[in-house]
N, C-alpha and C. Protein backbone atom coordinates (compact mmCIF):
# COMPACT_ATOMS: atom_id res chain seq x y z
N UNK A 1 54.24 58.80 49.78
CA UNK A 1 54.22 60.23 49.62
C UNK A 1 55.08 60.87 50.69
N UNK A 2 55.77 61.89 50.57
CA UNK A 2 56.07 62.65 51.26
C UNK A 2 55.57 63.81 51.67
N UNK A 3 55.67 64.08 53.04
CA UNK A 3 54.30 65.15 53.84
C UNK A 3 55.61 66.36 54.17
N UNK A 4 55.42 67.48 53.89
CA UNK A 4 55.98 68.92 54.40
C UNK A 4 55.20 69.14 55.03
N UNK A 5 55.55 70.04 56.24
CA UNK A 5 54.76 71.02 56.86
C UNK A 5 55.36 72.34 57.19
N UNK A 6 55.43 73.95 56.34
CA UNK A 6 55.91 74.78 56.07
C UNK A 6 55.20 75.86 56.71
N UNK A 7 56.01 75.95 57.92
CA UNK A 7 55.69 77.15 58.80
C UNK A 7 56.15 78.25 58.18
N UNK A 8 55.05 79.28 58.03
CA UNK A 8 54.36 80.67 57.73
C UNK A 8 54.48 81.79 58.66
N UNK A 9 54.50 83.08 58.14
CA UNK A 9 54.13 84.43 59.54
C UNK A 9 52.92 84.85 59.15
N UNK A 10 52.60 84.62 57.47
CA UNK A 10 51.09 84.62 57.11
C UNK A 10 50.30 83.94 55.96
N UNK A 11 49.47 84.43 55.54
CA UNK A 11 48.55 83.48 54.62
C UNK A 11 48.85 83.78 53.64
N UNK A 12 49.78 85.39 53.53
CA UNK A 12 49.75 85.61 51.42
C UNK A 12 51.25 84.83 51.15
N UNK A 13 52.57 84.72 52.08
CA UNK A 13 53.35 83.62 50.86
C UNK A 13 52.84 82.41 51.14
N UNK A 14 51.44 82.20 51.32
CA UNK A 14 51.82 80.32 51.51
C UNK A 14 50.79 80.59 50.07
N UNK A 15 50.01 81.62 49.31
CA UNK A 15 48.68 81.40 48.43
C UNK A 15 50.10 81.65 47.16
N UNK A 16 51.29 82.37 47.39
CA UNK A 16 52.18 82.58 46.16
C UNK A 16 52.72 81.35 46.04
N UNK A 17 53.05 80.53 47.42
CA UNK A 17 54.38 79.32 47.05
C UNK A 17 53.38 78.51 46.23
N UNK A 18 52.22 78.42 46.39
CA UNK A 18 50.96 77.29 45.92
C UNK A 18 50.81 77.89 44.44
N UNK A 19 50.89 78.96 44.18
CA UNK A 19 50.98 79.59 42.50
C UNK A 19 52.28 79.37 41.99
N UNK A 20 52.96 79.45 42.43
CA UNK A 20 54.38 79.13 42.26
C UNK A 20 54.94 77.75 42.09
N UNK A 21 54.16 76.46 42.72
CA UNK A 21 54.41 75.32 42.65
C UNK A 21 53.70 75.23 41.38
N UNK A 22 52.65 75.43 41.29
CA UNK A 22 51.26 75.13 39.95
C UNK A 22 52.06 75.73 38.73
N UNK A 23 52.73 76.83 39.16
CA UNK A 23 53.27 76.94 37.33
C UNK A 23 54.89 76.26 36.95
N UNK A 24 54.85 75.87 38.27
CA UNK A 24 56.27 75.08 38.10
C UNK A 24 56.08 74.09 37.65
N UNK A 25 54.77 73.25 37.42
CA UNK A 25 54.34 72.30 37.55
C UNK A 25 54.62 70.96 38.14
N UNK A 26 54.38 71.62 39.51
CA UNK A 26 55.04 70.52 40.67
C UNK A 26 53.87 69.31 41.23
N UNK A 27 54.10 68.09 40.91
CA UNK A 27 53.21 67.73 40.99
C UNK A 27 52.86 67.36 42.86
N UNK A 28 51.64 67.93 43.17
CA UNK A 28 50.78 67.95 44.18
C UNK A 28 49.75 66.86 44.81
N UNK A 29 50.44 66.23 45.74
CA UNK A 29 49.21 65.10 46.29
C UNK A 29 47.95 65.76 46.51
N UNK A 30 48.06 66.38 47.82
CA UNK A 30 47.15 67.36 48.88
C UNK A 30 47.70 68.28 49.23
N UNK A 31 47.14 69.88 49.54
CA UNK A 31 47.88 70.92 50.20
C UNK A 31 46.81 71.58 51.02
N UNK A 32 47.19 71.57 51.90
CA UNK A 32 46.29 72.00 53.40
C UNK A 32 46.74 73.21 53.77
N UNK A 33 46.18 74.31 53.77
CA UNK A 33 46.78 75.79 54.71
C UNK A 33 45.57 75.61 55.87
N UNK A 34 46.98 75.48 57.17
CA UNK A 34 45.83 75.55 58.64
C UNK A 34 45.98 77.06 59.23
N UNK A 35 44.84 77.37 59.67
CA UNK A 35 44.71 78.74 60.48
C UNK A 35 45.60 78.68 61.77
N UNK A 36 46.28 79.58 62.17
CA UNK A 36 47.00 79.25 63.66
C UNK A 36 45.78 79.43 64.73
N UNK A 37 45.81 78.47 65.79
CA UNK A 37 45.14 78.15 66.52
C UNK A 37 44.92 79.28 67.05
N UNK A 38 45.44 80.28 67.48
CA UNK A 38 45.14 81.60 68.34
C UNK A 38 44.70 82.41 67.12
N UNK A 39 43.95 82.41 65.95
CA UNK A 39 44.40 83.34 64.82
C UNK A 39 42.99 84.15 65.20
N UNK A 40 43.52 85.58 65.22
CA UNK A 40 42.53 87.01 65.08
C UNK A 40 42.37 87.84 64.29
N UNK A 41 44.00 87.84 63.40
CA UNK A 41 43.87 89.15 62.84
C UNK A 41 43.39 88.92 61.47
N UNK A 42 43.11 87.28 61.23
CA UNK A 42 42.68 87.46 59.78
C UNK A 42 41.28 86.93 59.69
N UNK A 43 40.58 87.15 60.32
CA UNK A 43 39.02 86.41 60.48
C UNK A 43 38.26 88.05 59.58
N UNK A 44 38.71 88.94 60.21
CA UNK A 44 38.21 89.82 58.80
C UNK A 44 38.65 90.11 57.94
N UNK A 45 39.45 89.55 57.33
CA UNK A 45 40.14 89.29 55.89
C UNK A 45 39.49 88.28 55.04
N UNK A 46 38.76 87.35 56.15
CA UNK A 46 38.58 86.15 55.53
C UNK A 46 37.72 86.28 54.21
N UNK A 47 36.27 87.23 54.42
CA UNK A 47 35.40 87.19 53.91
C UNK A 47 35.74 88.09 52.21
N UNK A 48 37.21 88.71 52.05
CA UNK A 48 37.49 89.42 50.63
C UNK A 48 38.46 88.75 50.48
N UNK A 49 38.90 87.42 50.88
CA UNK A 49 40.14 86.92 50.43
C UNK A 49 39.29 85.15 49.76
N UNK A 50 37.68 85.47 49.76
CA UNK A 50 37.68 83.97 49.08
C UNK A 50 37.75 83.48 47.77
N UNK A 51 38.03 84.36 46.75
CA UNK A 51 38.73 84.44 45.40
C UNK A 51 39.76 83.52 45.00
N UNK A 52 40.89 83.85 46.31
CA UNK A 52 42.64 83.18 46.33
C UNK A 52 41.66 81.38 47.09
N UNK A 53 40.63 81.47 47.87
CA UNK A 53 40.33 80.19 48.08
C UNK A 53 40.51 78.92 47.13
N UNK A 54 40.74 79.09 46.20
CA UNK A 54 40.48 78.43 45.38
C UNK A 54 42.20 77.08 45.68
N UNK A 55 42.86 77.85 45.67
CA UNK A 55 43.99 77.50 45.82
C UNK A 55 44.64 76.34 46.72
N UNK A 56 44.29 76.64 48.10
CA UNK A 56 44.74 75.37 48.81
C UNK A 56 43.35 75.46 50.04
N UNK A 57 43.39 74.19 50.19
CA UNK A 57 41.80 73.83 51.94
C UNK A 57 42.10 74.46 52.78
N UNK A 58 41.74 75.93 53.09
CA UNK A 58 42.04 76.33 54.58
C UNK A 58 41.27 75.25 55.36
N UNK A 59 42.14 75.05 56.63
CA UNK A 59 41.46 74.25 57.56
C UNK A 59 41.55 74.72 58.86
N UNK A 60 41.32 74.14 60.06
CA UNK A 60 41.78 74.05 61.15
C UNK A 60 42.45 73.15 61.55
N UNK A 61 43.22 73.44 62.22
CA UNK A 61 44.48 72.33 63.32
C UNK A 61 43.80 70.85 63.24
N UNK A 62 42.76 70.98 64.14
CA UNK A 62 42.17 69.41 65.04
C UNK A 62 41.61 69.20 63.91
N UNK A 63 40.91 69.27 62.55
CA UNK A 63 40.59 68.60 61.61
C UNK A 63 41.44 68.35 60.56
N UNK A 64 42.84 68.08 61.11
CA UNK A 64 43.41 67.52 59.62
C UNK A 64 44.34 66.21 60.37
N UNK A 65 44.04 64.94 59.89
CA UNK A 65 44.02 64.17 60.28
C UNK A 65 45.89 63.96 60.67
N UNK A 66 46.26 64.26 60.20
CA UNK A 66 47.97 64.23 59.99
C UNK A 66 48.10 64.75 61.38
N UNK A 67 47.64 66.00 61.86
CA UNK A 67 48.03 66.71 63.26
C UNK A 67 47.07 66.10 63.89
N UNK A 68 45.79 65.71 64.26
CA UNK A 68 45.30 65.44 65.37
C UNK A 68 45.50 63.77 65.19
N UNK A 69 46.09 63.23 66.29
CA UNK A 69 46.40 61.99 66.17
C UNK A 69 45.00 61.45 66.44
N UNK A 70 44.13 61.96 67.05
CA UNK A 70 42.68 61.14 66.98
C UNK A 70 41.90 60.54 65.99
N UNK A 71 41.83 61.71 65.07
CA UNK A 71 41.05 61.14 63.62
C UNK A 71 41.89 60.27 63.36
N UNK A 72 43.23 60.47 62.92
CA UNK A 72 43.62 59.24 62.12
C UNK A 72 43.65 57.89 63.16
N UNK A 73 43.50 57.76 64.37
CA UNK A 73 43.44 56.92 65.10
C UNK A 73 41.91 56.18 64.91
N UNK A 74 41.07 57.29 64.81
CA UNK A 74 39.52 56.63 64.15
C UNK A 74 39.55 56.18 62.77
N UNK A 75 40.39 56.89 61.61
CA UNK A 75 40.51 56.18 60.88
C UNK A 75 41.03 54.85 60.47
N UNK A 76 41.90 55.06 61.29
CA UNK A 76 42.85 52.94 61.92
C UNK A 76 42.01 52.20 62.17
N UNK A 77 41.24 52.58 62.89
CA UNK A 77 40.19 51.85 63.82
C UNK A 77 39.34 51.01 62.68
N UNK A 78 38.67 51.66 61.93
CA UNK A 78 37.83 51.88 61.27
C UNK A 78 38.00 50.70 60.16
N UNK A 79 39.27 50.58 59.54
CA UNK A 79 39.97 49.92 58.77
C UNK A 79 40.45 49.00 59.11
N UNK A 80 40.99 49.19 60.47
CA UNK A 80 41.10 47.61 60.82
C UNK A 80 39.93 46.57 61.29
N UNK A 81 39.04 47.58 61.36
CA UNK A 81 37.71 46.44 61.84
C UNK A 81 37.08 46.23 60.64
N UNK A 82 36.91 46.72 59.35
CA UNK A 82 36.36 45.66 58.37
C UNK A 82 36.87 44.55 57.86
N UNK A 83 38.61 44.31 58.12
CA UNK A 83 39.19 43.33 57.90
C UNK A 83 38.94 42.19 59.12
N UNK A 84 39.04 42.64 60.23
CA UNK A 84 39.26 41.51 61.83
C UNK A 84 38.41 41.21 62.24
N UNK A 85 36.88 42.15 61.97
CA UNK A 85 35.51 41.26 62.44
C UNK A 85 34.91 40.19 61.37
N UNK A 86 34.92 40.43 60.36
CA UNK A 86 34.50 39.31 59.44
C UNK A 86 35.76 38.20 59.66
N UNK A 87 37.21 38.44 59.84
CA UNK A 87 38.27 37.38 59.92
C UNK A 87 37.68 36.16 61.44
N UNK A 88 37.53 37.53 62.29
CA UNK A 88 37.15 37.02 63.66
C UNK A 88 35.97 36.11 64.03
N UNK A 89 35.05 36.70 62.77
CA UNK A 89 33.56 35.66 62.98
C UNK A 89 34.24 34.37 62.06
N UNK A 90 34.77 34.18 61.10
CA UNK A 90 34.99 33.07 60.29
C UNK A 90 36.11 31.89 61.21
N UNK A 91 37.23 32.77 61.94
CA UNK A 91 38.04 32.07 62.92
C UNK A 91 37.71 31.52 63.91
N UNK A 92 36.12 32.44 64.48
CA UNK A 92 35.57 31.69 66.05
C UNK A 92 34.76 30.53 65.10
N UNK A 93 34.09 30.33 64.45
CA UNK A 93 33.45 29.08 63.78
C UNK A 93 34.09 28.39 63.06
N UNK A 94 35.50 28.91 62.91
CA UNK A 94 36.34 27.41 62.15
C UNK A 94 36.93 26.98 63.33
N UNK A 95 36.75 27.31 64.25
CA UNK A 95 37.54 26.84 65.67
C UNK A 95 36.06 26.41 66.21
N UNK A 96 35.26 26.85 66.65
CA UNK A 96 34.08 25.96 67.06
C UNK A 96 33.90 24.37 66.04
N UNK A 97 34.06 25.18 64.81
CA UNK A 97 33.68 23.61 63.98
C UNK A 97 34.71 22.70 64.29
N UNK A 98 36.23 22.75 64.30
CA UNK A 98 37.48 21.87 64.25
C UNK A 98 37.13 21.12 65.80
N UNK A 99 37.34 21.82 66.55
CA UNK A 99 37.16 21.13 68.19
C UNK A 99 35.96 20.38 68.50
N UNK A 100 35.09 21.32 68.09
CA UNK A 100 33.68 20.55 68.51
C UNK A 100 33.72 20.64 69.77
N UNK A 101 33.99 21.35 70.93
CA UNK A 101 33.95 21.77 71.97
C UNK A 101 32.40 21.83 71.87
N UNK A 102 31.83 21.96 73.25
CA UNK A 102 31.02 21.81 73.99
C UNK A 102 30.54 23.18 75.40
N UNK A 103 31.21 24.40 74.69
CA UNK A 103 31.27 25.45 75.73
C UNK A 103 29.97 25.75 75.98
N UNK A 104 29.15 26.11 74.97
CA UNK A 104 28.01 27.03 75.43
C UNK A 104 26.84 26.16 75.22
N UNK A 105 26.99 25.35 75.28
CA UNK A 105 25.78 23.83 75.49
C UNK A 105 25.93 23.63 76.87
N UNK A 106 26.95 23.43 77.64
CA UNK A 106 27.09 23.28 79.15
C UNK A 106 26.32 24.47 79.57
N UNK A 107 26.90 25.53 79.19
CA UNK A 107 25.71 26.71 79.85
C UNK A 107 24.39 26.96 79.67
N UNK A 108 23.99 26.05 78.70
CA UNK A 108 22.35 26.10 79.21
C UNK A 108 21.95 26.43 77.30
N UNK A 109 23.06 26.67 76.97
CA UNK A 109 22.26 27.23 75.40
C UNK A 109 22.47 25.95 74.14
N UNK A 110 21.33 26.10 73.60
CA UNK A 110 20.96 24.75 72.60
C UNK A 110 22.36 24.22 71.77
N UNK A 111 22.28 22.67 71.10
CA UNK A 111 23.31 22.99 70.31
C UNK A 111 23.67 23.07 69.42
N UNK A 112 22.50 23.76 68.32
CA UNK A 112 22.86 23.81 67.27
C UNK A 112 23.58 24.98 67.44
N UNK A 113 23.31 26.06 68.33
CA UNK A 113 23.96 27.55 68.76
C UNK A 113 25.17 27.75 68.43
N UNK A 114 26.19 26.34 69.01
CA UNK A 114 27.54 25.95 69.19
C UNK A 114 28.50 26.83 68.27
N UNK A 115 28.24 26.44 67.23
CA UNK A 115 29.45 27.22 66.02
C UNK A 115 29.15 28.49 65.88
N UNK A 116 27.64 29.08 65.92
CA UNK A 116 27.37 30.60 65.57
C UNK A 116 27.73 31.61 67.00
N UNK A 117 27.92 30.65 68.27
CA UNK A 117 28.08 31.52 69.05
C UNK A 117 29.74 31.66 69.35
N UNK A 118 30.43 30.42 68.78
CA UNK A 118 32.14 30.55 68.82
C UNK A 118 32.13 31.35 67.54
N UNK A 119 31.57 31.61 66.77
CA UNK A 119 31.62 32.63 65.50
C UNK A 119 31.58 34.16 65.39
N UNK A 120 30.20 34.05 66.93
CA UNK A 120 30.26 35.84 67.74
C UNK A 120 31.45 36.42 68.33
N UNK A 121 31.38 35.22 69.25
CA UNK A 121 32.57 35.51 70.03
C UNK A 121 34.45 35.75 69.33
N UNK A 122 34.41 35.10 68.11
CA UNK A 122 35.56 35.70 67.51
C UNK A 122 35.35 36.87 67.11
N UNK A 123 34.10 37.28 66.17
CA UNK A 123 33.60 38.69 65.92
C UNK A 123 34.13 40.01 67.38
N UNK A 124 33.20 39.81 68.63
CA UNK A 124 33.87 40.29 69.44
C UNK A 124 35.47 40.22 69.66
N UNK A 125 36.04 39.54 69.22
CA UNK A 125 37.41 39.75 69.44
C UNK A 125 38.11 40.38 68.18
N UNK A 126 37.66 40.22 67.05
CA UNK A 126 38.25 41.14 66.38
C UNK A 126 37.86 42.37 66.34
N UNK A 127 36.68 42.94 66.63
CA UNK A 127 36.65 44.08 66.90
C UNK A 127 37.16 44.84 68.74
N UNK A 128 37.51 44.37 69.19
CA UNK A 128 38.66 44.62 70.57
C UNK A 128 39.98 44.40 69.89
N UNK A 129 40.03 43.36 68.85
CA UNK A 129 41.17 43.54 68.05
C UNK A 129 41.85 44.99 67.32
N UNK A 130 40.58 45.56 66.65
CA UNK A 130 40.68 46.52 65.92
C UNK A 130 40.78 47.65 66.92
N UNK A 131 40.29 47.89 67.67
CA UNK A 131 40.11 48.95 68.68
C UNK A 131 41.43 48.78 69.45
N UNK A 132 42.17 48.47 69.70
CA UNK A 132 43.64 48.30 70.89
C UNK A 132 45.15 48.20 69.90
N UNK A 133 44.73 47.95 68.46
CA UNK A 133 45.74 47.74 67.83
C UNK A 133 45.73 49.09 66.95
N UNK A 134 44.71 49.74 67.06
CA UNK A 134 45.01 51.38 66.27
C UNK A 134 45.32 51.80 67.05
N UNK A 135 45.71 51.99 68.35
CA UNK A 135 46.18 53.44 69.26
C UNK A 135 47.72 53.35 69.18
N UNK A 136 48.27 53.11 69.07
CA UNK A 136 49.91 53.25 68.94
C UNK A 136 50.31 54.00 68.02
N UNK A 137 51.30 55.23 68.13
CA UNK A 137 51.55 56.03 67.05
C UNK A 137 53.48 56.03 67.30
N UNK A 138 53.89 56.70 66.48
CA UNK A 138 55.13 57.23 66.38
C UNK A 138 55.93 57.63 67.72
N UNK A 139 56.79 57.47 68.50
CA UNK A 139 57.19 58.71 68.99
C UNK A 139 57.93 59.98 68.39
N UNK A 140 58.53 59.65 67.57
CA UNK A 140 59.47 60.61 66.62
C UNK A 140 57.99 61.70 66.22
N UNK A 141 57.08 61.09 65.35
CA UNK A 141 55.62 61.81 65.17
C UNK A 141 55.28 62.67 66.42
N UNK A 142 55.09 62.55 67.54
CA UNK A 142 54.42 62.48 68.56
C UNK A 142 55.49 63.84 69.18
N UNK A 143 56.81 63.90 68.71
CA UNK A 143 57.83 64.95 69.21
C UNK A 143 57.38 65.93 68.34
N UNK A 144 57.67 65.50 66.93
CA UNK A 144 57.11 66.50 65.46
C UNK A 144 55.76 67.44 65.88
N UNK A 145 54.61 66.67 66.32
CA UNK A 145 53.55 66.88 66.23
C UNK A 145 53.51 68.54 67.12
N UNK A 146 54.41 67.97 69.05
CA UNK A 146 54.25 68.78 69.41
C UNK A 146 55.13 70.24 69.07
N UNK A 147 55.91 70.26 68.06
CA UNK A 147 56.35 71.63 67.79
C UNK A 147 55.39 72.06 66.98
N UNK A 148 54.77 71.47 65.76
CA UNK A 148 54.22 72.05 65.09
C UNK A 148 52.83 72.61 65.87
N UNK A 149 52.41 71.88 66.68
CA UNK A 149 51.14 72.58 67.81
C UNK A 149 51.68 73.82 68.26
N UNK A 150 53.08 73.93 68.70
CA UNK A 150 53.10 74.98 69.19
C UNK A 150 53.44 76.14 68.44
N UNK A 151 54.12 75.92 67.24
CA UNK A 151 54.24 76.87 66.24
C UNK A 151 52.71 77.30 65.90
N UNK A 152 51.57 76.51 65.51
CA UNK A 152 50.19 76.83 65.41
C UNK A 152 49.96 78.03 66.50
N UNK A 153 49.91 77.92 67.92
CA UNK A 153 49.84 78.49 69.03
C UNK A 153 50.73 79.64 69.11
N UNK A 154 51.88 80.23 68.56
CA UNK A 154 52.45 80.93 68.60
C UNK A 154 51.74 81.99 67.41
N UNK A 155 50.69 81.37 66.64
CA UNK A 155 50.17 82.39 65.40
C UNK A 155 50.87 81.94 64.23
N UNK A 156 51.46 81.04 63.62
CA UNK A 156 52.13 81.14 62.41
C UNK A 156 51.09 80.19 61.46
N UNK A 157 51.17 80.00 60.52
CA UNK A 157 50.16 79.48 59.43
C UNK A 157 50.97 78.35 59.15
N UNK A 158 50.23 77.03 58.87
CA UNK A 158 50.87 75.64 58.69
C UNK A 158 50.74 75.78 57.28
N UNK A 159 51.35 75.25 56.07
CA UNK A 159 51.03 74.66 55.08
C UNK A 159 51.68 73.22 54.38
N UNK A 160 50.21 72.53 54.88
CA UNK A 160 51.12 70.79 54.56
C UNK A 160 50.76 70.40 52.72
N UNK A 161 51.87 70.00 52.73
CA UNK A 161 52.08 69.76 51.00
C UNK A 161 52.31 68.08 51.39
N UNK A 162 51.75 67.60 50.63
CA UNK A 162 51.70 65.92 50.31
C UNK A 162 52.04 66.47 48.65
N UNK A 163 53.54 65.47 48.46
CA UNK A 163 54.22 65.21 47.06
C UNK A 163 54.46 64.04 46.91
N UNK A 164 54.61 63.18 46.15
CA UNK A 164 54.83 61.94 45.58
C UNK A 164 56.48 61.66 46.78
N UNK A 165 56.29 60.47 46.14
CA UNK A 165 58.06 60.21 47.29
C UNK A 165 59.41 60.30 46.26
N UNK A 166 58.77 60.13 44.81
CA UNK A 166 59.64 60.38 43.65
C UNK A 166 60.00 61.16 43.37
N UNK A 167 59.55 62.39 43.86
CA UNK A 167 59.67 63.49 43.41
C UNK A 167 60.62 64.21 44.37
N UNK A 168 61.73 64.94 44.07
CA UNK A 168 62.12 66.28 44.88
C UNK A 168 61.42 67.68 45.12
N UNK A 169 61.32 67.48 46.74
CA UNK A 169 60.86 69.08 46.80
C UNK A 169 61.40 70.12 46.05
N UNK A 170 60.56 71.27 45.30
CA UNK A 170 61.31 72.53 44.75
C UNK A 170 61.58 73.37 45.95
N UNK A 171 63.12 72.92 45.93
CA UNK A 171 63.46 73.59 47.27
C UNK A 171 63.84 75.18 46.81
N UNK A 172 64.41 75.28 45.62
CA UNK A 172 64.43 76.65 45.18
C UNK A 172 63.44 77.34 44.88
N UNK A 173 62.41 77.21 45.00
CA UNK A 173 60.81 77.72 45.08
C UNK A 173 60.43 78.32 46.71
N UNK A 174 60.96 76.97 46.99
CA UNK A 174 60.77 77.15 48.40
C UNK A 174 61.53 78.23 49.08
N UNK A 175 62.96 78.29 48.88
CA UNK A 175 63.49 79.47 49.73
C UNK A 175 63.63 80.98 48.84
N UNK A 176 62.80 81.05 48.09
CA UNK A 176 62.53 82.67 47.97
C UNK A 176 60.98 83.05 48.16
N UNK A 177 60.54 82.03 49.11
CA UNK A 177 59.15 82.50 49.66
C UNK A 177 59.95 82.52 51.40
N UNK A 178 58.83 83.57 52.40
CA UNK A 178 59.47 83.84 53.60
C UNK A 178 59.08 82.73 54.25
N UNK A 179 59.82 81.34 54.66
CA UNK A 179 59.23 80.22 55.14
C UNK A 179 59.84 80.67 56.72
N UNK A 180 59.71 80.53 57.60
CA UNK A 180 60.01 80.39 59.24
C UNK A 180 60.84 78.95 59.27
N UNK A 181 60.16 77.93 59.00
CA UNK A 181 60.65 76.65 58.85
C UNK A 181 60.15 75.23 58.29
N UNK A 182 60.62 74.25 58.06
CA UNK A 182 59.75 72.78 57.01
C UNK A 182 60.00 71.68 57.78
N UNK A 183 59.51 70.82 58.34
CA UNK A 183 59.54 69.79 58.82
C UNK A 183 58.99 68.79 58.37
N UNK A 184 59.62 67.75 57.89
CA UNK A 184 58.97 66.94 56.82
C UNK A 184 58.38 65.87 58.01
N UNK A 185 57.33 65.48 58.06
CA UNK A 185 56.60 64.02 58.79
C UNK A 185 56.81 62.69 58.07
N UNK A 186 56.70 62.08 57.55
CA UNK A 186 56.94 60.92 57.13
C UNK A 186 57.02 60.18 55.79
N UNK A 187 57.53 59.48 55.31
CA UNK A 187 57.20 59.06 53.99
C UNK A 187 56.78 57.86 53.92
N UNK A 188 55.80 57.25 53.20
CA UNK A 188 54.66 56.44 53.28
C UNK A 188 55.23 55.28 52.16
């Protein structure tokens, strides 16, 4: 998929470009409109504008996983440990069984223990596996990320469009709405 992120000065062209894509019939992964992080002047708007809700997820900044590199870093996490702890328990007991080592019988523990405890102990390692191998991100991302934080911080309205990777943006849609600017993040 390909991810836009279409900096705004407010919330009504990002609810037209989203009516405007729908009758174009552009086809739409996900579309996220984030509030700018400093945002004041539309918190009393909010409550007669939930009609147009319908349209795209208002969100906030730190909960959309694309901008806060944390969640999706918990989501890595997360995913890589249902694959590496079950790999990790099956690898420490096919390696206890092949060697037949003698580790944790010397220390005092019985031996039938032998294979289930080289079986833990891979478990523990794939999950330290999973945990040290999700934190690495982009730097190119990591440059992206911080303009778009600061465009948030300056007051402007994010709107991230997830489109297929097949597809061309309607870029002529796009520039007769008042965009500030588009920075595309990545394609998957």
């Amino acid at each position: 998929m390909s991810t836009f992120v279409i900096i705004l000065k407010e919330k009504k062209p990002a609810k037209e470009l989203i009516l405007r894509l729908r009758e174009a019939q552009t086809p739409i992964l996900n579309c996220d409109l984030v509030e700018p992080l400093n945002n004041k002047s539309d918190h009393e708007n909010s409550n007669s504008d939930k009609s147009e809700e319908i349209f795209v997820n208002q969100s906030n900044f730190n909960n959309i996983k694309l901008l806060n590199p944390a969640l999706a870093r918990k989501d890595r996490q997360k995913t890589l440990a249902t694959w590496l702890i079950p790999f990790g328990f099956i690898a420490g007991l096919s390696f206890s069984q092949m060697t037949d080592l003698k580790t944790f019988a010397e220390m005092g523990f019985p031996n039938q223990l032998e294979k289930l405890l080289g079986g833990l102990i891979g478990m523990v390692s794939g999950a330290l596996g999973s945990f040290f191998s999700a934190g690495g991100i982009n730097q190119e991302t990591v440059d992206d990320l911080r303009a778009i934080r600061k465009k948030s911080e300056e007051g402007f309205w994010l709107l991230i469009l997830e489109i297929p990777i097949e597809i061309e943006p309607p870029w002529l849609i796009l520039k007769e709405i008042d965009i500030q600017e588009i920075i595309t993040i990545g394609k998957e």
